[in-house]
PDB file of N, CA and C in Angstrom:
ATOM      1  N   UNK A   1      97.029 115.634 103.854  1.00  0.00           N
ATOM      2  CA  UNK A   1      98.210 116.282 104.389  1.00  0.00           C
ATOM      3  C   UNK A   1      98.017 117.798 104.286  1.00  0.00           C
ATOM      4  N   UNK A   2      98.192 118.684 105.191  1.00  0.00           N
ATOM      5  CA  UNK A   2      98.065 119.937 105.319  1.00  0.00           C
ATOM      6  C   UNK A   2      99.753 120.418 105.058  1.00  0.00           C
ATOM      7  N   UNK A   3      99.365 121.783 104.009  1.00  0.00           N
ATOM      8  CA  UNK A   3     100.519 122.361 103.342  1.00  0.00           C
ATOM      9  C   UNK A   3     100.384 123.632 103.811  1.00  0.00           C
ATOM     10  N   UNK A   4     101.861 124.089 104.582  1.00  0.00           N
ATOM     11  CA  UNK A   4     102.074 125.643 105.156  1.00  0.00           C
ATOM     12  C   UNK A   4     102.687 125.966 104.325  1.00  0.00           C
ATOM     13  N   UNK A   5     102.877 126.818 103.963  1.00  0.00           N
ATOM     14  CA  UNK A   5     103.341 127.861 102.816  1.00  0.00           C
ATOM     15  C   UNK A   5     103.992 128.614 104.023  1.00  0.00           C
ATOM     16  N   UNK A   6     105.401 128.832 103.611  1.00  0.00           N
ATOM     17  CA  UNK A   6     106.225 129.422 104.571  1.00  0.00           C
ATOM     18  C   UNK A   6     107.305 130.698 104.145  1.00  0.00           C
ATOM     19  N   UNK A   7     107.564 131.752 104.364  1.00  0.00           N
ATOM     20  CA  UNK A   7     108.492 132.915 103.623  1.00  0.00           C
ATOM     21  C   UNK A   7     109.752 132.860 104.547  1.00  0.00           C
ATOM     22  N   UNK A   8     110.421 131.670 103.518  1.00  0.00           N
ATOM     23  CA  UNK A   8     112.526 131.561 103.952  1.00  0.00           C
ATOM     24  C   UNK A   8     112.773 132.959 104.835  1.00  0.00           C
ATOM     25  N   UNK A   9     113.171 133.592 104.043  1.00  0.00           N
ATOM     26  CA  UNK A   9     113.815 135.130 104.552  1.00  0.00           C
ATOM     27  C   UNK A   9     113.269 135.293 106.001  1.00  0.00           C
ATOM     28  N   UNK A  10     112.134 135.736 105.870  1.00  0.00           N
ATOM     29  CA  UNK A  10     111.581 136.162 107.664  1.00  0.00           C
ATOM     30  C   UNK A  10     111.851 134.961 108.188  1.00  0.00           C
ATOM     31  N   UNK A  11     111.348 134.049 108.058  1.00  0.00           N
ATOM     32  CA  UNK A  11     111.862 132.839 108.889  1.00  0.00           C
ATOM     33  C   UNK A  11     112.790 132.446 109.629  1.00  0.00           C
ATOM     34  N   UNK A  12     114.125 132.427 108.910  1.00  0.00           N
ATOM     35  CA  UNK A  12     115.708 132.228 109.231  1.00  0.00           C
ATOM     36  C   UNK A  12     115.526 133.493 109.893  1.00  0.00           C
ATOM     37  N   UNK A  13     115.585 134.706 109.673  1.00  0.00           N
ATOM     38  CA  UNK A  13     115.685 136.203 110.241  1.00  0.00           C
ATOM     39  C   UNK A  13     114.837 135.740 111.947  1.00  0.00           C
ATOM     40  N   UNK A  14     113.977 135.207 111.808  1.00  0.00           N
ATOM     41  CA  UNK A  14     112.840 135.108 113.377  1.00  0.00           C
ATOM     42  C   UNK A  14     113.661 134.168 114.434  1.00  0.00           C
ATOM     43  N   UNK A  15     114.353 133.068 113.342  1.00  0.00           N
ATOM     44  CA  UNK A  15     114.771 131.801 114.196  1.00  0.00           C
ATOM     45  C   UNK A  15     115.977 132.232 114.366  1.00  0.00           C
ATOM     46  N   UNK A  16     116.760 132.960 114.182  1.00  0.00           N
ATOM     47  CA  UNK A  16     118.258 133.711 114.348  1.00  0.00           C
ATOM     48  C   UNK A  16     117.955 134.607 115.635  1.00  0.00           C
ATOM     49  N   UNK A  17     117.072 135.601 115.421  1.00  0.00           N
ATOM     50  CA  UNK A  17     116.959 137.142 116.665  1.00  0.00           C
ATOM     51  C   UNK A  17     116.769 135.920 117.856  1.00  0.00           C
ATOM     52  N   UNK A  18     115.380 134.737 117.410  1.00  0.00           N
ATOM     53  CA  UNK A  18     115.247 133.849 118.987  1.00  0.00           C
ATOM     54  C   UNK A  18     116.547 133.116 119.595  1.00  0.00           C
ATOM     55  N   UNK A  19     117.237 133.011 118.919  1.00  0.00           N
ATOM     56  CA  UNK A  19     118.253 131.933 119.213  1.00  0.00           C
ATOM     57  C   UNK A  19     117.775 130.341 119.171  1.00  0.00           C
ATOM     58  N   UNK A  20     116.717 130.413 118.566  1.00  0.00           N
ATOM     59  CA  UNK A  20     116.479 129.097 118.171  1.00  0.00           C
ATOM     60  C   UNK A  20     117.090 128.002 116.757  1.00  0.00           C
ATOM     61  N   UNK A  21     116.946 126.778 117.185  1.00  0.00           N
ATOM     62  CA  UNK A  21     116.910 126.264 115.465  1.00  0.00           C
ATOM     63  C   UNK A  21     115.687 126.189 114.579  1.00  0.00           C
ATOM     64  N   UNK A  22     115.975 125.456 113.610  1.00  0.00           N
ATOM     65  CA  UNK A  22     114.972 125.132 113.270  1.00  0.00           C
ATOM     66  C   UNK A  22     114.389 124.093 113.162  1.00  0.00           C
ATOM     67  N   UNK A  23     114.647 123.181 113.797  1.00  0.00           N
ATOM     68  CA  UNK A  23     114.548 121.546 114.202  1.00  0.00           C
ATOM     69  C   UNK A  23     113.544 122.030 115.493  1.00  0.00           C
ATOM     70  N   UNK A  24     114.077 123.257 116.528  1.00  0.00           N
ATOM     71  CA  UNK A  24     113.283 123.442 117.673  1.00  0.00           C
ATOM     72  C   UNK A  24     111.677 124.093 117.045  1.00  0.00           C
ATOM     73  N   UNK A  25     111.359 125.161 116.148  1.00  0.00           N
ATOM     74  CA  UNK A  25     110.105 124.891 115.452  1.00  0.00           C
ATOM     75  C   UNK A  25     109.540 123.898 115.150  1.00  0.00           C
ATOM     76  N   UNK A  26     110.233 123.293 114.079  1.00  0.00           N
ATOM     77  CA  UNK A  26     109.464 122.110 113.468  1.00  0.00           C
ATOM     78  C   UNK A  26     109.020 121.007 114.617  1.00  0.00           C
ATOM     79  N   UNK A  27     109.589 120.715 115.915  1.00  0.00           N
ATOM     80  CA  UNK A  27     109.241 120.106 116.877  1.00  0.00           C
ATOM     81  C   UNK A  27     108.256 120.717 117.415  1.00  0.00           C
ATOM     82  N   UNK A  28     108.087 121.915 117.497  1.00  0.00           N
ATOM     83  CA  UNK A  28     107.095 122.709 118.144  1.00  0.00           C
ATOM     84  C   UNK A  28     105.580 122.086 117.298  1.00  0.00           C
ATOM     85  N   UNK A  29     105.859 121.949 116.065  1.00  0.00           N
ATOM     86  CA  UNK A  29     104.515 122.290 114.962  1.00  0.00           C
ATOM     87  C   UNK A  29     103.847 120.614 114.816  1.00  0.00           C
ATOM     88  N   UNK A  30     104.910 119.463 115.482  1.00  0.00           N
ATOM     89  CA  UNK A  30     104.296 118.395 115.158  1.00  0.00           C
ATOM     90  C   UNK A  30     103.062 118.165 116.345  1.00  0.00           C
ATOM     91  N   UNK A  31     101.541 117.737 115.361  1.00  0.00           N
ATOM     92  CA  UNK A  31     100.313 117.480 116.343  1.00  0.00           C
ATOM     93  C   UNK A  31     100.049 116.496 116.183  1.00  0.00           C
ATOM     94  N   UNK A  32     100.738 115.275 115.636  1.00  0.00           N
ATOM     95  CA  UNK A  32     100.137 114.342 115.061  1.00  0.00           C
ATOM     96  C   UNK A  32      99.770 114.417 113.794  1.00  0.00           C
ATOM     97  N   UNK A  33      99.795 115.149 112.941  1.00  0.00           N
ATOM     98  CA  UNK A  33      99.452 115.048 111.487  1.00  0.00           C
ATOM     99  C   UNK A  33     100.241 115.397 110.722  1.00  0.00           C
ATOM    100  N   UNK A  34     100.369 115.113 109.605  1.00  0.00           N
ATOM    101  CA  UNK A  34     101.728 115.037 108.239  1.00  0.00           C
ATOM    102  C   UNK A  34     101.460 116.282 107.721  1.00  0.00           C
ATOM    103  N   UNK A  35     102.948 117.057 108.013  1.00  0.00           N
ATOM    104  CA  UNK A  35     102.360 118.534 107.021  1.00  0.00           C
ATOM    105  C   UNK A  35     103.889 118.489 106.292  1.00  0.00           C
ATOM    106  N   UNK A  36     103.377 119.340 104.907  1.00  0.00           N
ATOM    107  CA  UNK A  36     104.224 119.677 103.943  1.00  0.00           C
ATOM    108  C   UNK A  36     104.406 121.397 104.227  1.00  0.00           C
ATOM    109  N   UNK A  37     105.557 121.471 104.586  1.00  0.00           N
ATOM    110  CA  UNK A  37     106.585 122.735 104.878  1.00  0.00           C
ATOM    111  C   UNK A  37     106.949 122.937 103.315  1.00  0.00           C
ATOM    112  N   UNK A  38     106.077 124.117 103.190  1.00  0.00           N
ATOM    113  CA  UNK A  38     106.729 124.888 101.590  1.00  0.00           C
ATOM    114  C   UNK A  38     107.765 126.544 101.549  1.00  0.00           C
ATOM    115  N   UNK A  39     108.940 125.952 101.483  1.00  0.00           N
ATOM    116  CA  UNK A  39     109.103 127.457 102.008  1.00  0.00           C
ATOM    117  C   UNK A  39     109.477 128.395 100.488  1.00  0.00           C
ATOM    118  N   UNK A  40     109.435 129.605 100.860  1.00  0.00           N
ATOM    119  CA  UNK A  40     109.290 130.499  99.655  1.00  0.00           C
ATOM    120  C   UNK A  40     109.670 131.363  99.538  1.00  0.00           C
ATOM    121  N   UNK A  41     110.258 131.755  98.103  1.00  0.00           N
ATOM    122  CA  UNK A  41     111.228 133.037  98.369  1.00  0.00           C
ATOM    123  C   UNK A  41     110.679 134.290  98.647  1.00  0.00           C
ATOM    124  N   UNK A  42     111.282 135.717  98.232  1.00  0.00           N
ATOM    125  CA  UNK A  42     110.722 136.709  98.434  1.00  0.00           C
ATOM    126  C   UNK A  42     109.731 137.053  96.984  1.00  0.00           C
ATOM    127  N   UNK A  43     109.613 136.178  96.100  1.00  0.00           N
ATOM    128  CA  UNK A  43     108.500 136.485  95.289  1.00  0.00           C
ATOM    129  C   UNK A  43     107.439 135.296  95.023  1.00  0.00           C
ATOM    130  N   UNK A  44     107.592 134.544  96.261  1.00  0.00           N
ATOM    131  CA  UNK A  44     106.548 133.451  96.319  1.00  0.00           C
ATOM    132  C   UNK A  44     106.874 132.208  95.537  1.00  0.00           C
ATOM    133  N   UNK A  45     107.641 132.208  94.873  1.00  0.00           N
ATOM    134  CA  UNK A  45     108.476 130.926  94.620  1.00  0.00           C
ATOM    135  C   UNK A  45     109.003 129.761  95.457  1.00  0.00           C
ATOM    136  N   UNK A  46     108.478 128.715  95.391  1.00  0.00           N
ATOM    137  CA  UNK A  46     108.908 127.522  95.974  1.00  0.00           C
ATOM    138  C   UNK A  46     110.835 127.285  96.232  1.00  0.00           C
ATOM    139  N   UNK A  47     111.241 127.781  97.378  1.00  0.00           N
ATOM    140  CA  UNK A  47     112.879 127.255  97.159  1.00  0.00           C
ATOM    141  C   UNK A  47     112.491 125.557  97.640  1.00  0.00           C
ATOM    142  N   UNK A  48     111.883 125.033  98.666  1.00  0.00           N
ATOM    143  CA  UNK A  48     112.073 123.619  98.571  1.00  0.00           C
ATOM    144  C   UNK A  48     110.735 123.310  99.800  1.00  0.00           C
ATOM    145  N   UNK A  49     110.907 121.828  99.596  1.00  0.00           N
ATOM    146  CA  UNK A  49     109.755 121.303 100.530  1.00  0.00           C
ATOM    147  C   UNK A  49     110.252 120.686 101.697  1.00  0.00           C
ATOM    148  N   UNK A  50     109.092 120.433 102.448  1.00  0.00           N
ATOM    149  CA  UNK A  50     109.888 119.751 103.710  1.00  0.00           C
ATOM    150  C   UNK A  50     108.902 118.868 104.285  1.00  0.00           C
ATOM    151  N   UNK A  51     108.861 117.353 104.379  1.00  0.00           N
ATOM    152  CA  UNK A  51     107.485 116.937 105.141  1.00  0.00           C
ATOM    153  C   UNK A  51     107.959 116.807 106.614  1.00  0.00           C
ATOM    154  N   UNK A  52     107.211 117.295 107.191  1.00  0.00           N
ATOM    155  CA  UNK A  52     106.933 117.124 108.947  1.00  0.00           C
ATOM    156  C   UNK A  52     106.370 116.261 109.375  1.00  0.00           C
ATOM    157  N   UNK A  53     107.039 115.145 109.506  1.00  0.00           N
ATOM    158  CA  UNK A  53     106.344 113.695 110.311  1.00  0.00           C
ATOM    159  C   UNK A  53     105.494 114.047 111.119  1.00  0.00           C
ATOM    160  N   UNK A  54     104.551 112.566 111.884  1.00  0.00           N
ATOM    161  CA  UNK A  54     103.524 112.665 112.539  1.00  0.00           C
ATOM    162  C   UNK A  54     104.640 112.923 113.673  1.00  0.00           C
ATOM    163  N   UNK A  55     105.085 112.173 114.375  1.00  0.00           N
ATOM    164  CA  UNK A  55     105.869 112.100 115.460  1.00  0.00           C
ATOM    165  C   UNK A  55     107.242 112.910 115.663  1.00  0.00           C
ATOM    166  N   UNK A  56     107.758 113.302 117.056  1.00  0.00           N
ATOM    167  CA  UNK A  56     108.789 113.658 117.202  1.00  0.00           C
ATOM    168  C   UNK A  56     109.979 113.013 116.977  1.00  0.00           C
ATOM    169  N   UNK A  57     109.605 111.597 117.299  1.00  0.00           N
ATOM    170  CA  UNK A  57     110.514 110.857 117.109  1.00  0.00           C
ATOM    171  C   UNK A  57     111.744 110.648 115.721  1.00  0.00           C
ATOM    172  N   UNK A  58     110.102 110.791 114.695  1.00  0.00           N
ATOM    173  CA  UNK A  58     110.894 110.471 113.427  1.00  0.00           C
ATOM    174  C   UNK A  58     111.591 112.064 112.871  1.00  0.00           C
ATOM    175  N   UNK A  59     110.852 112.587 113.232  1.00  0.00           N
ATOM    176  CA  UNK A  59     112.197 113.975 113.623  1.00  0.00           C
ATOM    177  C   UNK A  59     113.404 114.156 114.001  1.00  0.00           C
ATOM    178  N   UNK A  60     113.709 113.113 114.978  1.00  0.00           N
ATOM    179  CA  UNK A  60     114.914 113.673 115.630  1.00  0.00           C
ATOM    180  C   UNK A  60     115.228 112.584 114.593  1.00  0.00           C
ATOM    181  N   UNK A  61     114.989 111.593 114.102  1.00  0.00           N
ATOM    182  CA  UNK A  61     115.710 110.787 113.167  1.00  0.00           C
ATOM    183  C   UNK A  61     116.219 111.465 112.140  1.00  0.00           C
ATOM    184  N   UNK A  62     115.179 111.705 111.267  1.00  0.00           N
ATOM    185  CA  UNK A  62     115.402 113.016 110.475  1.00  0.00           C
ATOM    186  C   UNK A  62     116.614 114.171 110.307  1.00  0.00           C
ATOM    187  N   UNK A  63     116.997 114.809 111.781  1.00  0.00           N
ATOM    188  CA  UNK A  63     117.851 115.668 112.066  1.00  0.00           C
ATOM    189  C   UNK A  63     119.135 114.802 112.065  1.00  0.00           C
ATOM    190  N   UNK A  64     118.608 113.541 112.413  1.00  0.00           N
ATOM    191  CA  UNK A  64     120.307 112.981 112.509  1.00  0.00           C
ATOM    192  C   UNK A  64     120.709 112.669 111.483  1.00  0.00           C
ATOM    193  N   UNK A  65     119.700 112.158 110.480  1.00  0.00           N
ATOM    194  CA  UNK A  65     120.705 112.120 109.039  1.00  0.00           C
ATOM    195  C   UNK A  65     120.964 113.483 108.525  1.00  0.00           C
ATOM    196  N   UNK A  66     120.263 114.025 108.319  1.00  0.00           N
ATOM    197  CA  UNK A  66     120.699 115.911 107.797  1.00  0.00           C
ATOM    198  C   UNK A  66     121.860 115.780 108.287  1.00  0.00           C
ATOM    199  N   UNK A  67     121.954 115.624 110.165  1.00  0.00           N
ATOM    200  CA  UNK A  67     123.497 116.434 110.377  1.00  0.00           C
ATOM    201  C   UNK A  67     124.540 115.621 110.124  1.00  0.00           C
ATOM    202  N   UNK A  68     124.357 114.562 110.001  1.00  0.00           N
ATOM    203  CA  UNK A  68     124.713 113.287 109.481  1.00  0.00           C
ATOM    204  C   UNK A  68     125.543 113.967 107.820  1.00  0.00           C
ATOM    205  N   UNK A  69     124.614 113.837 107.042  1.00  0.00           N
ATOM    206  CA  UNK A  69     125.263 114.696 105.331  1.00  0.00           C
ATOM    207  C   UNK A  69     125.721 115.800 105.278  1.00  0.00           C
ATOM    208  N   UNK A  70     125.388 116.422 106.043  1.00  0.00           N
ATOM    209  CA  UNK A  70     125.738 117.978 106.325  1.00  0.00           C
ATOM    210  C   UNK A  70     127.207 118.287 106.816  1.00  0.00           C
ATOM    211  N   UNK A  71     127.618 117.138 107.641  1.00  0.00           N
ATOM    212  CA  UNK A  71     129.010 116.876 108.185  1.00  0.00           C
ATOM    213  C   UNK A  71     129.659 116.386 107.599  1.00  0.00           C
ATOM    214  N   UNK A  72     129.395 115.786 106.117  1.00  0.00           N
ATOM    215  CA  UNK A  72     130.166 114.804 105.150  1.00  0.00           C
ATOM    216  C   UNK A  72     130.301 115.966 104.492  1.00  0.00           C
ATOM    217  N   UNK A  73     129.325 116.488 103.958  1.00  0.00           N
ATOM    218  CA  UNK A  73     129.509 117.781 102.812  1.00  0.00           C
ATOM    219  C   UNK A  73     130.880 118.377 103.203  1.00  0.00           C
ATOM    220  N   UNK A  74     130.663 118.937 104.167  1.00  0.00           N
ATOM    221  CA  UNK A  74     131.387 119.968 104.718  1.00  0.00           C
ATOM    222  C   UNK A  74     132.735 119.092 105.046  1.00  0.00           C
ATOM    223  N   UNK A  75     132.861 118.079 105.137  1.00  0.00           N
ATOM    224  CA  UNK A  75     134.204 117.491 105.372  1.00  0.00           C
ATOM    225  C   UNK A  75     134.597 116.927 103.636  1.00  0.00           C
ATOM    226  N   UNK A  76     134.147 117.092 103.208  1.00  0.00           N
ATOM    227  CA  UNK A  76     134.429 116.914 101.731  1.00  0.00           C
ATOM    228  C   UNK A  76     135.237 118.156 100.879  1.00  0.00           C
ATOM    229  N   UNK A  77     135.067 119.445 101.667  1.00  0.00           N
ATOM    230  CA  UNK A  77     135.411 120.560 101.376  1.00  0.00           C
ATOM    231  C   UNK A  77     136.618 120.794 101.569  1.00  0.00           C
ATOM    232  N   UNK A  78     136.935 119.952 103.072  1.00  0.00           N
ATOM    233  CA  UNK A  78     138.109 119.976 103.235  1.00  0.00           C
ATOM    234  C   UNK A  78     139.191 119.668 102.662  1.00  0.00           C
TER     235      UNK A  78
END
């Protein structure tokens, strides 16, 4: 499995100015092979991991549970 080492801050900052998400990257980056998304703070510290399926498919699966919990969270707040 190939591991990108990734810097949070510029990141969100790149995918914000594009008007992109970040579901639309990570779709961009799948070639068929399993990579581990490490992203990192501004002093190289691990904030969290992320594996990138082989397929798109299991991506968009992926996104649907996130937005899936993400919509409970947030309705939990309420």
């Amino acid at each position: 499995m190939k591991i990108i080492e990734i810097k949070a801050t510029p990141f969100f900052e790149l995918i914000k100015l594009k008007g992109q998400s970040m579901w639309d990257i990570f779709a961009q980056m799948i070639d068929g092979e399993e990579k581990e998304l490490v992203f990192l703070d501004d002093e190289n510290k691990p904030l969290f991991h992320f594996i990138l399926p082989k397929k798109l498919e299991e991506l968009k699966e992926i996104q649907k549970e996130f937005a899936k919990e993400y919509s409970d969270k947030i309705a939990g707040f309420n």
